[in-house]
N, C-alpha and C. Protein backbone atom coordinates (compact mmCIF):
# COMPACT_ATOMS: atom_id res chain seq x y z
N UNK A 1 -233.34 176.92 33.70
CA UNK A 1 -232.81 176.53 32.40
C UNK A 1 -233.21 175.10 32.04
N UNK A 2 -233.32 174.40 33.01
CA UNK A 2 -233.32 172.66 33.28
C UNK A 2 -234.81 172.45 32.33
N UNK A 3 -235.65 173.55 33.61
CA UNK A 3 -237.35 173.60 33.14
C UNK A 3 -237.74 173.82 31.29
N UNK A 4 -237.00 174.73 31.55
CA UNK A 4 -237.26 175.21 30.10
C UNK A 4 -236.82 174.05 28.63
N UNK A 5 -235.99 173.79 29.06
CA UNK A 5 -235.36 172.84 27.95
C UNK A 5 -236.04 171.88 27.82
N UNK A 6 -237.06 170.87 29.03
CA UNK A 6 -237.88 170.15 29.63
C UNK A 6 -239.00 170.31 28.39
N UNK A 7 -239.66 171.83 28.47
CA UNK A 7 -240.77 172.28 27.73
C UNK A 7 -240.61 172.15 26.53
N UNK A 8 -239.38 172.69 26.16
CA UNK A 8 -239.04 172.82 24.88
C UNK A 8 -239.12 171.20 23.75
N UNK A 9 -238.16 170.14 24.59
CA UNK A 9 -238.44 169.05 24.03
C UNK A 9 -240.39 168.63 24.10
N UNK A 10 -240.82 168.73 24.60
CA UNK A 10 -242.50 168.39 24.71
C UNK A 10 -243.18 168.85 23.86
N UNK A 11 -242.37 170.55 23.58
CA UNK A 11 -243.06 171.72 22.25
C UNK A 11 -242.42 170.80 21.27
N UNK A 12 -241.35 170.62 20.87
CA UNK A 12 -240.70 170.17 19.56
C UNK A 12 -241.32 168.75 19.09
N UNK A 13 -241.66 167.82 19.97
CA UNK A 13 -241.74 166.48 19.96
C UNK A 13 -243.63 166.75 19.38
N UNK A 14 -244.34 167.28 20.31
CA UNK A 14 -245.91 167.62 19.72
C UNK A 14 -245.79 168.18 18.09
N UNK A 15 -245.13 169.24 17.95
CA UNK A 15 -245.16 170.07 16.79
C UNK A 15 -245.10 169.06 15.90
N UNK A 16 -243.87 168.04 16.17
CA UNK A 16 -243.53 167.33 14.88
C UNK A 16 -244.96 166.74 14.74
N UNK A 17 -245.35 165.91 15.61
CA UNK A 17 -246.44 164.67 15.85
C UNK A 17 -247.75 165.25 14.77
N UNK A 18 -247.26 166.66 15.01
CA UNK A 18 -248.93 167.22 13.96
C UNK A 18 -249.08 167.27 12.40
N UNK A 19 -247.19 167.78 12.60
CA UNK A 19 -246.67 168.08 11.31
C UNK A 19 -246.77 166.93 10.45
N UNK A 20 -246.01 165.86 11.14
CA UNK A 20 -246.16 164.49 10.49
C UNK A 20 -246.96 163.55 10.11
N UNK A 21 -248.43 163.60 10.71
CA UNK A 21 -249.63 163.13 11.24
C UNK A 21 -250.24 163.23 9.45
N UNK A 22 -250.59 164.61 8.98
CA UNK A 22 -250.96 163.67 7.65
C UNK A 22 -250.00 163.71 6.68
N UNK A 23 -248.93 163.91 7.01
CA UNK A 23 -247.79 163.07 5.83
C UNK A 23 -247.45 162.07 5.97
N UNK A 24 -247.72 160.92 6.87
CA UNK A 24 -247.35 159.98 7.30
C UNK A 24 -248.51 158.99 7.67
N UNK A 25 -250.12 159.32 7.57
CA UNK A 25 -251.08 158.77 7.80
C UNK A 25 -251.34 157.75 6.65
N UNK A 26 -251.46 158.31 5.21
CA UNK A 26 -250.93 157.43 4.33
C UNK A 26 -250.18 156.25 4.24
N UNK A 27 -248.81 156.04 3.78
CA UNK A 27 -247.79 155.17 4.07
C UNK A 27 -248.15 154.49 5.34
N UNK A 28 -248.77 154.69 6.69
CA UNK A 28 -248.67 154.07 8.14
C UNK A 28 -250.09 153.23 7.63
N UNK A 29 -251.19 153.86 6.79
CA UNK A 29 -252.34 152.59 6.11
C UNK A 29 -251.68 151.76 5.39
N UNK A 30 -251.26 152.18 4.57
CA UNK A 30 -250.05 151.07 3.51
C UNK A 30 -249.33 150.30 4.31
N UNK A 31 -248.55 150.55 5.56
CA UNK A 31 -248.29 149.46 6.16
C UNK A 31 -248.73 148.44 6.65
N UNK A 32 -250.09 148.95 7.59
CA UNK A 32 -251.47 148.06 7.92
C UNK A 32 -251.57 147.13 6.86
N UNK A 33 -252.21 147.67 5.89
CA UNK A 33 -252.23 146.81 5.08
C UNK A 33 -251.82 145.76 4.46
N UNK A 34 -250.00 146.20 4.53
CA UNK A 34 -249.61 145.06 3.50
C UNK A 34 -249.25 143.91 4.73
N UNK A 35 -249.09 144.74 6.28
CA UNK A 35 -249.02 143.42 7.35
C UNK A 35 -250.42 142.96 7.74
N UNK A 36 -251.66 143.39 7.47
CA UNK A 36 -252.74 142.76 7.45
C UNK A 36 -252.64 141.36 6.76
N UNK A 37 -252.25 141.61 5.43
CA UNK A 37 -252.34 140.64 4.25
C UNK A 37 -252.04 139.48 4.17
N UNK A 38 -250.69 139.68 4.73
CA UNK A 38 -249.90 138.88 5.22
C UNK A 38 -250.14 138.06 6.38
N UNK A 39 -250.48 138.56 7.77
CA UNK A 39 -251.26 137.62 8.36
C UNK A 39 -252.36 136.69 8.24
N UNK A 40 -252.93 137.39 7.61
CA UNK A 40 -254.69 136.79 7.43
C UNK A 40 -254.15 135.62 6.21
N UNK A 41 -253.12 135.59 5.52
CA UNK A 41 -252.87 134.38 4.54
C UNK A 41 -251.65 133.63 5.35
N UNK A 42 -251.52 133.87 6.58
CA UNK A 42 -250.14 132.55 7.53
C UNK A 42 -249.29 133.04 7.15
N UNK A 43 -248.64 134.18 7.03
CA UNK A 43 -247.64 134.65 6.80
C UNK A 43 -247.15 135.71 8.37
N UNK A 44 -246.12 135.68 8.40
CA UNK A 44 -245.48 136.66 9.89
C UNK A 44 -244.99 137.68 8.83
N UNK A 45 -244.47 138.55 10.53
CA UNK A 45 -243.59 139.72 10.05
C UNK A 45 -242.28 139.08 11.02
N UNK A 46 -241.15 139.55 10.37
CA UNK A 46 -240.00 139.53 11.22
C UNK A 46 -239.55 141.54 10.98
N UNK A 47 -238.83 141.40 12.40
CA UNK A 47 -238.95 142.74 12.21
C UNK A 47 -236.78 143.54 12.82
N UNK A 48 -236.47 144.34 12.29
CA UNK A 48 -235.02 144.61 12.82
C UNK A 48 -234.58 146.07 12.78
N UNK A 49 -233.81 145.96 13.97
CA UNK A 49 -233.19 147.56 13.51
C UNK A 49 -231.57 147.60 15.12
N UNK A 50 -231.34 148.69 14.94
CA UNK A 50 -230.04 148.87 15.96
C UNK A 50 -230.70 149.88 17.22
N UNK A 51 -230.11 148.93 18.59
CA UNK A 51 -229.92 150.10 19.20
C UNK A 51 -231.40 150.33 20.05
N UNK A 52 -232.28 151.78 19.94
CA UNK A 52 -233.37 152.36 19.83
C UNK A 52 -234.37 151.58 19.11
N UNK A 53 -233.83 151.89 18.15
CA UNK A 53 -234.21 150.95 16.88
C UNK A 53 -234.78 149.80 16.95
N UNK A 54 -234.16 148.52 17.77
CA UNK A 54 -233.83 147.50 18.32
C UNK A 54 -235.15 147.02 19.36
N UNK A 55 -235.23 148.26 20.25
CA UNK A 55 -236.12 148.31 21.21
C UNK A 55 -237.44 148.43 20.65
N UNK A 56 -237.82 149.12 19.78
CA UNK A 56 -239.22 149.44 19.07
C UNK A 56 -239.23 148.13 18.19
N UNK A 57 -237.90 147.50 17.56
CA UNK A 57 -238.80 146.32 17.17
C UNK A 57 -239.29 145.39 18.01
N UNK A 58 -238.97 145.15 19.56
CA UNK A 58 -239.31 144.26 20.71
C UNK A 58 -240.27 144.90 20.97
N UNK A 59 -240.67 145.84 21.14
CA UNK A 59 -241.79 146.77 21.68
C UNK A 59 -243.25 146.21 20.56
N UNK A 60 -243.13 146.28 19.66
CA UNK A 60 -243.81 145.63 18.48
C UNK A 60 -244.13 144.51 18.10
N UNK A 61 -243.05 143.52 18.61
CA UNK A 61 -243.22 142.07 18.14
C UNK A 61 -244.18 142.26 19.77
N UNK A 62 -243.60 142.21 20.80
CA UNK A 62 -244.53 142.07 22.10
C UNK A 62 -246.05 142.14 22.08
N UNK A 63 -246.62 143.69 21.65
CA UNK A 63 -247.83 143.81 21.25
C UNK A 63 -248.62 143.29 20.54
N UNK A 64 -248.05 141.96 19.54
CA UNK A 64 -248.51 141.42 18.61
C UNK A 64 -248.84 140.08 19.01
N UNK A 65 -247.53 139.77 19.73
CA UNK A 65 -247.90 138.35 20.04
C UNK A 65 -248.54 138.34 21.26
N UNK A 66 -248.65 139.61 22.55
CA UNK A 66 -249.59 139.32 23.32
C UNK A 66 -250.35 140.24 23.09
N UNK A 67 -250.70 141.13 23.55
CA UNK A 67 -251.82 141.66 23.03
C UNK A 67 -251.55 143.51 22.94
N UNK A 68 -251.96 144.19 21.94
CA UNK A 68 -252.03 145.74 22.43
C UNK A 68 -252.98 146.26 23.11
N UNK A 69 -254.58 146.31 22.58
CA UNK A 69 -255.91 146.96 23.87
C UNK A 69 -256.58 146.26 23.73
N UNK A 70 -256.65 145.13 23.17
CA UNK A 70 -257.70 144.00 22.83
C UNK A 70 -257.44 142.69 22.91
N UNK A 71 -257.74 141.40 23.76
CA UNK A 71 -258.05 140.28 23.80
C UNK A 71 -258.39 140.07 22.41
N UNK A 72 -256.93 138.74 21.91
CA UNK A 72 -256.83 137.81 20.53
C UNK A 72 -256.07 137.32 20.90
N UNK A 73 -255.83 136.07 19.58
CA UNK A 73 -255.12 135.21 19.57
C UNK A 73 -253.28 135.95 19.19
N UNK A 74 -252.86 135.37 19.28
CA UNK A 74 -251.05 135.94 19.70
C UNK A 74 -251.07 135.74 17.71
N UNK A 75 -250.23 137.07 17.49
CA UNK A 75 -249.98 137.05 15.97
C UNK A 75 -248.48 136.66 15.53
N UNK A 76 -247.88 136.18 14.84
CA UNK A 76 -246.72 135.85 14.17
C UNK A 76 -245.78 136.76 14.16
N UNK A 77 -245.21 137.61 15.31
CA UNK A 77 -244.18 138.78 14.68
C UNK A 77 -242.94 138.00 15.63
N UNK A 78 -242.21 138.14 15.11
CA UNK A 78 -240.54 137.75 15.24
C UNK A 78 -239.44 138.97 15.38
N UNK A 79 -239.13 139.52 16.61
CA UNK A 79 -237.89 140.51 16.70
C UNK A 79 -236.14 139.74 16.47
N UNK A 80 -235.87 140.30 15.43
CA UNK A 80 -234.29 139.69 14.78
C UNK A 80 -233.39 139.94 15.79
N UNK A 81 -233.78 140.88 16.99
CA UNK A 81 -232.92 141.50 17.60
C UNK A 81 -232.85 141.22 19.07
N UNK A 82 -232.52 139.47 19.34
CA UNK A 82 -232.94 139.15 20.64
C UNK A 82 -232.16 137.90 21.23
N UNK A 83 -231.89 137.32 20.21
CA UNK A 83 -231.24 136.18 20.41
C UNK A 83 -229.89 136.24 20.20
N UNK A 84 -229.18 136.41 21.39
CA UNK A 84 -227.89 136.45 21.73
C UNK A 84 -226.90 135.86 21.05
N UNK A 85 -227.23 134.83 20.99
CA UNK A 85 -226.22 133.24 20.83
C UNK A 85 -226.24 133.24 19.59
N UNK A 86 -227.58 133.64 18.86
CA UNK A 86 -227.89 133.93 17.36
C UNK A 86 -226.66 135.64 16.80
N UNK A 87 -227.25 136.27 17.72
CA UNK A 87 -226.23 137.78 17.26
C UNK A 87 -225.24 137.67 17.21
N UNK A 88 -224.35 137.06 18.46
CA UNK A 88 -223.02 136.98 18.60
C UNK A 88 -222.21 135.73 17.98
N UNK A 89 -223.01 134.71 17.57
CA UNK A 89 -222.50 133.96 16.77
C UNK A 89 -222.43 134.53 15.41
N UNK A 90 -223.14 134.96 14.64
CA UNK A 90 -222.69 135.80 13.76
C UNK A 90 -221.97 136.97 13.32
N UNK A 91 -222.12 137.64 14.36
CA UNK A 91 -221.23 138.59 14.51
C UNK A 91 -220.11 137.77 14.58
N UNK A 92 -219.57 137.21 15.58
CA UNK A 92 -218.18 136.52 15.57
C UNK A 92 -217.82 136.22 14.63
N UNK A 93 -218.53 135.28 14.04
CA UNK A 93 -218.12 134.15 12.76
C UNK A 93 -218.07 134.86 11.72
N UNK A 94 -219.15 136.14 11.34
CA UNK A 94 -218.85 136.29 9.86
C UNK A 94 -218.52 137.76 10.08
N UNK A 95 -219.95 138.61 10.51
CA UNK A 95 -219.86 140.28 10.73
C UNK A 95 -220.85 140.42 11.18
N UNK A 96 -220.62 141.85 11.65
CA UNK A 96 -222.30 142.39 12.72
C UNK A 96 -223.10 142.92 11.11
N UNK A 97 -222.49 143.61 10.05
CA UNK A 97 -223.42 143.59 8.85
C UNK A 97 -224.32 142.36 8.99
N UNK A 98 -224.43 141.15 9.40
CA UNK A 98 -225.12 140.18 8.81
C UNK A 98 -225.53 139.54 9.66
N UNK A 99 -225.94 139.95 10.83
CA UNK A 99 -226.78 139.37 12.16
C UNK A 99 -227.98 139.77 12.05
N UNK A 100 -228.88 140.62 10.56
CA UNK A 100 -229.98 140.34 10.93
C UNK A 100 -230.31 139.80 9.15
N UNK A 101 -229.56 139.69 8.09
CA UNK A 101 -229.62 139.04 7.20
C UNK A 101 -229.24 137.38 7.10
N UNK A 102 -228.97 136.82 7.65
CA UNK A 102 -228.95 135.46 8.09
C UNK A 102 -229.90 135.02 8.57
N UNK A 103 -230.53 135.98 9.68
CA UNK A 103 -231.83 135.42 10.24
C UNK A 103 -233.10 135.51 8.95
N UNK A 104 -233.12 136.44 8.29
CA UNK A 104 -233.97 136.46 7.49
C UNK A 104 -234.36 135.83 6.61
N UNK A 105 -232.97 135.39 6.41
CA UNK A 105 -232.48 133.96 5.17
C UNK A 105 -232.92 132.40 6.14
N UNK A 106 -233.10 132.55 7.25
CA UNK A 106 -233.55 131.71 8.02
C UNK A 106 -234.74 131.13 8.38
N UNK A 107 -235.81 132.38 9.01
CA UNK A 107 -236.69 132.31 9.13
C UNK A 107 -237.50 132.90 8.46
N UNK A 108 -237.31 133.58 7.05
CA UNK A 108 -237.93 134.58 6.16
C UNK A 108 -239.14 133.67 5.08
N UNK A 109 -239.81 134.11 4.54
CA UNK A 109 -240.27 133.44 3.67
C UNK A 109 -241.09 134.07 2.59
N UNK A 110 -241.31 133.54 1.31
CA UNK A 110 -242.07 134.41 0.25
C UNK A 110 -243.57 134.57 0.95
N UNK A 111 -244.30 135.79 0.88
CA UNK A 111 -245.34 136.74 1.61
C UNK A 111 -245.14 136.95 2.65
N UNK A 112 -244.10 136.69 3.72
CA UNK A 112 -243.66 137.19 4.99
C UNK A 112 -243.38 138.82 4.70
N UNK A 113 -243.16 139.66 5.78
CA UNK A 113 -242.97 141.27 5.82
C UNK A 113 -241.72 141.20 6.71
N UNK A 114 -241.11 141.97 6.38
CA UNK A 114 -239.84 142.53 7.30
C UNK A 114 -240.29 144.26 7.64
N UNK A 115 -240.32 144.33 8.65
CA UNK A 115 -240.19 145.54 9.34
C UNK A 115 -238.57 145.96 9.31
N UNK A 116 -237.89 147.08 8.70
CA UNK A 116 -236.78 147.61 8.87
C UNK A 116 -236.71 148.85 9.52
N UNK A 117 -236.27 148.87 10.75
CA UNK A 117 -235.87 150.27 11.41
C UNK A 117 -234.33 150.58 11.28
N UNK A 118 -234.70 152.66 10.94
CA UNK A 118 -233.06 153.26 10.93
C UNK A 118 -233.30 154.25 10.87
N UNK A 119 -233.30 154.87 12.05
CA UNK A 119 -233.36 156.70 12.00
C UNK A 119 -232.51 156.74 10.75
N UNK A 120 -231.51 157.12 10.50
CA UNK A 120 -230.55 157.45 9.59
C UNK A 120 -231.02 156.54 8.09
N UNK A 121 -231.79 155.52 8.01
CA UNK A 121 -231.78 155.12 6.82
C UNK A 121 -230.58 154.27 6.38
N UNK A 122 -229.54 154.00 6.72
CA UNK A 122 -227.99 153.83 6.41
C UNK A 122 -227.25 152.29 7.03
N UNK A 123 -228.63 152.19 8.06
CA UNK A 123 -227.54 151.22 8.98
C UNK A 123 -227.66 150.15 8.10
N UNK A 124 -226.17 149.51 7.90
CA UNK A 124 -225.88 148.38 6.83
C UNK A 124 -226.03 147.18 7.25
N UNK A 125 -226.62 146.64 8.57
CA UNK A 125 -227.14 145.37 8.65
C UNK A 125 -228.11 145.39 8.17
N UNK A 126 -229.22 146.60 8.62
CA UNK A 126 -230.54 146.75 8.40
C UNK A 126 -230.50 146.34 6.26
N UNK A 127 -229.68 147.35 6.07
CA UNK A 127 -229.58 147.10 4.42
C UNK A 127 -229.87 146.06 3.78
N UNK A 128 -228.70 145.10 4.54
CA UNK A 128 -228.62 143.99 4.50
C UNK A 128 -229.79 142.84 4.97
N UNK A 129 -230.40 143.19 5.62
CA UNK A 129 -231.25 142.37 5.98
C UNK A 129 -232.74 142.60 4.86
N UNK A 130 -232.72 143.95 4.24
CA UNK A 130 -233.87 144.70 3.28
C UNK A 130 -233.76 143.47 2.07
N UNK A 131 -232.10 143.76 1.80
CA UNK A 131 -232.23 142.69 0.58
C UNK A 131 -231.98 141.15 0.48
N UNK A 132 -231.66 140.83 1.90
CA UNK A 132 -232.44 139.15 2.13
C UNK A 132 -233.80 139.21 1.75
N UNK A 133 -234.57 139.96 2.28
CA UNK A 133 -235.60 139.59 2.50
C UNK A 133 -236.20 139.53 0.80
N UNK A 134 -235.71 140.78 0.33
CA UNK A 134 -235.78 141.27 -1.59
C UNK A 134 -236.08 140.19 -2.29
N UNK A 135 -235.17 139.10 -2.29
CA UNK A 135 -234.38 138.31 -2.90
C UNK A 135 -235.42 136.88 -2.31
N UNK A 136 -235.86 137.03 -0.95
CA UNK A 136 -237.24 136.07 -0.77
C UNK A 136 -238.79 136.32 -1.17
N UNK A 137 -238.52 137.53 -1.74
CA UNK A 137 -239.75 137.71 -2.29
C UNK A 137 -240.89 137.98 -1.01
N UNK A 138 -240.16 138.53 0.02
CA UNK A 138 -240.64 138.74 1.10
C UNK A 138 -240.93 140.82 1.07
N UNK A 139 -242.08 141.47 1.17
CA UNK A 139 -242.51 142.24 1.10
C UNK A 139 -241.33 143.01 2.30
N UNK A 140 -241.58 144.50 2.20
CA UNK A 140 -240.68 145.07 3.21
C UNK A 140 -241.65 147.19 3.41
N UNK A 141 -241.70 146.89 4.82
CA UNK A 141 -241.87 148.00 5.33
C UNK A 141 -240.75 149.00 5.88
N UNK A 142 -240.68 149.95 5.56
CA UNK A 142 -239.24 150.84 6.03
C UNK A 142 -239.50 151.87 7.06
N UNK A 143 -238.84 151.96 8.69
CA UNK A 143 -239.47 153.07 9.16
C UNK A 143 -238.10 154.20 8.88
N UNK A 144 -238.04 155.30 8.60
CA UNK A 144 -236.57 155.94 8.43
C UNK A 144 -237.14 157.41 9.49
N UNK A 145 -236.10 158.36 9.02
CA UNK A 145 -235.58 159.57 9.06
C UNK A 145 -235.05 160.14 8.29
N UNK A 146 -234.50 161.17 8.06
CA UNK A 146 -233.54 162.15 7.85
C UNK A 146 -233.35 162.01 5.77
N UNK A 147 -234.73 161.69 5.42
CA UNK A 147 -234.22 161.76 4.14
C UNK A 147 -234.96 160.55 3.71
N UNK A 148 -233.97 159.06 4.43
CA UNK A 148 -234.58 158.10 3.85
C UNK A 148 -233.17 156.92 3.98
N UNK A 149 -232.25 158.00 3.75
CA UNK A 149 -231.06 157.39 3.44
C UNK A 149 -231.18 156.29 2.24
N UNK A 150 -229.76 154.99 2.43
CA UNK A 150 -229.80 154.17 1.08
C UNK A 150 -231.22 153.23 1.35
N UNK A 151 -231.71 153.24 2.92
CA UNK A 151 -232.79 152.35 2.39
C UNK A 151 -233.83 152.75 1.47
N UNK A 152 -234.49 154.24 1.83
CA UNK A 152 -234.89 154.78 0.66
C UNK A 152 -234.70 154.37 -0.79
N UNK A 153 -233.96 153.90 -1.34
CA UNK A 153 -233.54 153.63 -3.13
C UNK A 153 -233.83 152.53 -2.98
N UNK A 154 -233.46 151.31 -1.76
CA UNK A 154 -233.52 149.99 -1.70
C UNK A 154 -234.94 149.28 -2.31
N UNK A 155 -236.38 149.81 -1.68
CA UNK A 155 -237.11 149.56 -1.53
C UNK A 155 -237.99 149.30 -2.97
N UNK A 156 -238.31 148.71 -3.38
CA UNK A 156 -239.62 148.86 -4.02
C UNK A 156 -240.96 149.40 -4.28
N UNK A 157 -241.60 149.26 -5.41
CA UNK A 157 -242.98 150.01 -5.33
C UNK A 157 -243.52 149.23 -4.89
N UNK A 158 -243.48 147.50 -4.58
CA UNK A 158 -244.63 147.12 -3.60
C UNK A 158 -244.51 147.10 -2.23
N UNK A 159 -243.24 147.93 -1.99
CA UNK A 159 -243.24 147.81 -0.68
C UNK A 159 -243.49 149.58 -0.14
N UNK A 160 -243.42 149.81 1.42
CA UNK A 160 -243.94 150.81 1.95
C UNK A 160 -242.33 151.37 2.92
N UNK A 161 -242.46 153.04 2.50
CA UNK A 161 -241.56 153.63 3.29
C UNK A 161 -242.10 154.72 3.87
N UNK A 162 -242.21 154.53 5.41
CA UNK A 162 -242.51 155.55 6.55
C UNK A 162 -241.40 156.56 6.94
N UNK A 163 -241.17 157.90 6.31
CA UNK A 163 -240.15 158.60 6.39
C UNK A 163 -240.44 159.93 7.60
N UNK A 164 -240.12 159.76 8.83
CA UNK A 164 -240.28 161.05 9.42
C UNK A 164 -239.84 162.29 9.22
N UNK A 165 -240.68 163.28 8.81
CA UNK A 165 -239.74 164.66 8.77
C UNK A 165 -239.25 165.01 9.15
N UNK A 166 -237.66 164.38 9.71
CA UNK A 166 -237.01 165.51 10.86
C UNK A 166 -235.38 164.57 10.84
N UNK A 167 -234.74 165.45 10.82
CA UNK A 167 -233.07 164.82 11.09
C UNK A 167 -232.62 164.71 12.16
N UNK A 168 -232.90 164.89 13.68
CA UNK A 168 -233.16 164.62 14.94
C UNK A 168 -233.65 163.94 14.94
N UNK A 169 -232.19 162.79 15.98
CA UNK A 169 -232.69 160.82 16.08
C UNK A 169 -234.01 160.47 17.32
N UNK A 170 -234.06 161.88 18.26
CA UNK A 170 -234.46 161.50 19.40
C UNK A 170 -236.50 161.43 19.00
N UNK A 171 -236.39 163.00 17.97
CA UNK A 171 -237.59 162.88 17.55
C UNK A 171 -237.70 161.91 16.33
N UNK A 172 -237.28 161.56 15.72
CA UNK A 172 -237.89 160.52 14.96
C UNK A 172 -238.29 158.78 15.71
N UNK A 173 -237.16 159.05 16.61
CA UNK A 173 -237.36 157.43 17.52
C UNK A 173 -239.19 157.70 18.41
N UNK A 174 -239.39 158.85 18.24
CA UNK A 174 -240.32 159.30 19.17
C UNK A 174 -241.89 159.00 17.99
N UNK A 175 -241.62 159.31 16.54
CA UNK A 175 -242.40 159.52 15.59
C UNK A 175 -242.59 157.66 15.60
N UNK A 176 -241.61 156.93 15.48
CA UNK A 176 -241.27 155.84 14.95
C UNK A 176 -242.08 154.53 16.08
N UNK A 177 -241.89 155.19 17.29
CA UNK A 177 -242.66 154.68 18.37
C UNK A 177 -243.89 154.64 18.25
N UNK A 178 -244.76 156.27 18.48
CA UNK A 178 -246.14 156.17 17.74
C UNK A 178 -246.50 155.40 16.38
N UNK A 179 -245.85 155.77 15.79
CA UNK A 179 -246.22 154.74 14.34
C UNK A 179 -246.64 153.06 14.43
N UNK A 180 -245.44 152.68 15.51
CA UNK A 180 -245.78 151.13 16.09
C UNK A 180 -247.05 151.20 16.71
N UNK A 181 -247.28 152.26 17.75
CA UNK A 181 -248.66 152.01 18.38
C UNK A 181 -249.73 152.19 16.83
N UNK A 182 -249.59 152.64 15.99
CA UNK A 182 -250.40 152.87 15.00
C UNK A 182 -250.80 152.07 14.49
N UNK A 183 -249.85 150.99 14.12
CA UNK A 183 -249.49 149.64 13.29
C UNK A 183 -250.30 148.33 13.85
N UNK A 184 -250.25 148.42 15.49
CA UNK A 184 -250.34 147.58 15.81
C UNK A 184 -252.59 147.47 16.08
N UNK A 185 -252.56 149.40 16.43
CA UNK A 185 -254.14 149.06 16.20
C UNK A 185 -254.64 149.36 14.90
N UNK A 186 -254.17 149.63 13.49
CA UNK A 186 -254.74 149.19 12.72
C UNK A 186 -254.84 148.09 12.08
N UNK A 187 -253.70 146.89 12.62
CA UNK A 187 -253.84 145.46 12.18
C UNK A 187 -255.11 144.91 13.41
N UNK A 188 -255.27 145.56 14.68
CA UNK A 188 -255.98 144.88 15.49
C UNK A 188 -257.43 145.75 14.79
N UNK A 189 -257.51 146.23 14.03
CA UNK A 189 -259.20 147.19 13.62
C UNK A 189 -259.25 146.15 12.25
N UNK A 190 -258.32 145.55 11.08
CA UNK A 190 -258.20 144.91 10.25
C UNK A 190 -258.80 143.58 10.36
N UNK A 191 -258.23 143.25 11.78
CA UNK A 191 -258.91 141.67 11.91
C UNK A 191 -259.98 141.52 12.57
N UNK A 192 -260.30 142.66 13.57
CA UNK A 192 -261.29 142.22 14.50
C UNK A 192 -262.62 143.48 14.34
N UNK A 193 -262.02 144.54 13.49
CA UNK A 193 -262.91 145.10 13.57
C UNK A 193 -262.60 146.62 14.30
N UNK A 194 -264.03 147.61 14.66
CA UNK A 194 -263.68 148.67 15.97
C UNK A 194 -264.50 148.57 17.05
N UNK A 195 -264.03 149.20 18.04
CA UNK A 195 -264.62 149.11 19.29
C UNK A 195 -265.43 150.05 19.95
N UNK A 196 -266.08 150.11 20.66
CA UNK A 196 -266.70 150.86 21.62
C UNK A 196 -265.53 152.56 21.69
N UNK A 197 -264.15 152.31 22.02
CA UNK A 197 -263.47 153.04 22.11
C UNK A 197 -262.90 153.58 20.91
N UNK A 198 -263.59 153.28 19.76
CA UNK A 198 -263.26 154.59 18.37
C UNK A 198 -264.18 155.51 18.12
């Protein structure tokens, strides 16, 4: 029974990956892009989400500032979701809504990118942190699920929303993961070019 269930997640998790692959190839260039843009003119990304969530934005800022399959110089990405003393002081003092909208209001700036992660679309720091950034005139990439939720409406036409097809958190955290590996070598094909290995 153990085995089977084993398979089953591997069948479900591939299926999606194919399904999603060109509905999502689009929007994942649009993201490249608008975090290409942004680098190449001194601009960062700061990037946030909860949880899972949380982890893929560390997973992301990591690859950027040291390296993903290619030797470069370390790029500008900032995870909102790391600094303790920063989280829990806000959280304490005001609310956990606003431990990653403070930072943004902090270290954010007009042509900077915010990366927003939320399976669900919904989580209200993340919200909150969409429209700091709004309001800096700071561009915004959305990775979601299940619809889109309110970040879905939040967003703008110059900005980009990566919506996985599927209302299952485990496969979209799974979609949302690849997408980072996606992100990170089409900003590294943007600046440097391709390799031997495309």
């Amino acid at each position: 029974m153990i085995n089977q269930r084993i398979i089953s997640h591997f069948h479900e998790s591939a299926e999606l990956k194919i399904q999603a692959a060109s509905l999502l190839a689009r929007p994942i260039e649009q993201a490249v892009e608008l975090m290409f843009s942004a680098l190449s003119n001194g601009n960062k990304i700061l990037a946030c989400g909860n949880g899972g969530s949380a982890a893929d934005c560390q997973h992301f800022s990591a690859q950027l500032v040291g390296r993903f399959e290619r030797e470069r110089l370390p790029l500008p990405v900032m995870a909102l979701t790391t600094d303790t003393s920063i989280l829990t002081a806000i959280g304490n003092d005001y609310s956990y809504q606003e431990i990653f909208s403070k930072q943004v209001q902090a270290f954010g700036q007009s042509g900077d990118v915010l990366l927003a992660l939320s399976t669900s679309g919904n989580s209200a720091n993340v919200i909150a942190a969409i429209e700091a950034a709004l309001e800096r005139d700071m561009r915004v990439v959305v990775m979601t699920g299940k619809g889109g939720g309110a970040m879905a409406k939040l967003i703008t036409d110059a900005d980009v929303h990566i919506c996985v097809p599927h209302d299952r958190t485990v496969r979209i955290q799974e979609i949302h993961l690849l997408t980072i590996h996606c992100l990170c070598d089409g900003i590294d094909v943007a600046l440097f070019g391709g390799d031997e290995n495309d």
